[in-house]
Protein backbone atom coordinates (compact mmCIF):
# COMPACT_ATOMS: atom_id res chain seq x y z
CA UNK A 1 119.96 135.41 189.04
CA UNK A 2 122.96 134.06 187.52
CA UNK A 3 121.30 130.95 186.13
CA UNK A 4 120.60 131.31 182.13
CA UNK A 5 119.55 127.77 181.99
CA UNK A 6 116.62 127.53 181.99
CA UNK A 7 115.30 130.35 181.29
CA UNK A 8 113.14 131.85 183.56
CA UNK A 9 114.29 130.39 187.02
CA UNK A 10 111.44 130.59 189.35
CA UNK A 11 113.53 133.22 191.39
CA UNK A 12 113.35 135.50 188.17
CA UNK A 13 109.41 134.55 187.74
CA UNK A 14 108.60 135.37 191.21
CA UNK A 15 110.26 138.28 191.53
CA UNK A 16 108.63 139.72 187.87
CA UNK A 17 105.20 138.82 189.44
CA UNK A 18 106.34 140.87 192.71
CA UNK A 19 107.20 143.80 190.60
CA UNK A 20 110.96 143.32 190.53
CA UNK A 21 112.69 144.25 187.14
CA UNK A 22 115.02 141.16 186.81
CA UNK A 23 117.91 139.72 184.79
CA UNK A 24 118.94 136.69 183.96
CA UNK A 25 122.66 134.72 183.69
CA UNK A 26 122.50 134.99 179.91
CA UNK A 27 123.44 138.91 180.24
CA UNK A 28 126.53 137.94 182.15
CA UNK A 29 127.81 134.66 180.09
CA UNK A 30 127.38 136.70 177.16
CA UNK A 31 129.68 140.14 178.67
CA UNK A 32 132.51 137.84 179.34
CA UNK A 33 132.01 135.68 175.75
CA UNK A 34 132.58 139.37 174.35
CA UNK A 35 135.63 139.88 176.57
CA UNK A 36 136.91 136.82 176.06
CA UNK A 37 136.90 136.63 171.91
CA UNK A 38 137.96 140.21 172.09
CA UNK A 39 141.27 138.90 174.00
CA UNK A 40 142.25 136.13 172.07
CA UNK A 41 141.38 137.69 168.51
CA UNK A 42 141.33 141.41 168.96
CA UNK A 43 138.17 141.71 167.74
CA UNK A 44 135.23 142.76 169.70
CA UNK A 45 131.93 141.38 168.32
CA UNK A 46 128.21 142.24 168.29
CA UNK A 47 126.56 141.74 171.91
CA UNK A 48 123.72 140.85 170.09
CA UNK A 49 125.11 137.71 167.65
CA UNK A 50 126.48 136.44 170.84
CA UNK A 51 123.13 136.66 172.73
CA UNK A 52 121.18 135.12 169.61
CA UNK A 53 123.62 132.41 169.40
CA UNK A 54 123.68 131.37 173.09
CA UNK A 55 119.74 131.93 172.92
CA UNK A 56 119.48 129.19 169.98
CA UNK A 57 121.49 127.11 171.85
CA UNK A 58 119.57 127.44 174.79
CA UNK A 59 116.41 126.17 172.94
CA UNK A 60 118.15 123.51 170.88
CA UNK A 61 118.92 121.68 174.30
CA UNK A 62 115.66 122.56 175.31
CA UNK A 63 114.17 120.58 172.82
CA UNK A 64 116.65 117.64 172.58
CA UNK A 65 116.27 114.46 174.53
CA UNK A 66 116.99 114.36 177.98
CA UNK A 67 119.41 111.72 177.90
CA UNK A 68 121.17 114.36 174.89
CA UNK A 69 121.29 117.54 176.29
CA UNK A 70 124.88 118.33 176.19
């Protein structure tokens, strides 16, 4: 599932509790961040900064108000 937000989707639940090894969106978004900021700066950085990052991100709008979620 391409979806990283939020995280599970209830394809990615129902297909754990059929079995399924799954993977979510977040894998993808953070492959092309790496591409990306290794194209404009020449430097490639750690997979797993990006993923922590995006991660705290993730549960900062989680917790926010609805109404302030971007």
């Amino acid at each position: 599932d391409l979806v990283y937000n939020p995280r599970p989707t209830r394809l990615l639940r129902d297909a754990a509790a059929a079995g399924c090894a799954t993977i979510d969106g977040l894998e993808m978004l953070v492959a092309q961040a790496i591409r990306q900021f290794a194209w404009w700066t020449g430097v490639t950085p750690a997979a797993d900064t990006l993923r922590r990052a995006a991660e705290r991100r993730l549960e900062d709008m989680a917790a926010a108000p609805a109404g302030d979620r971007s």
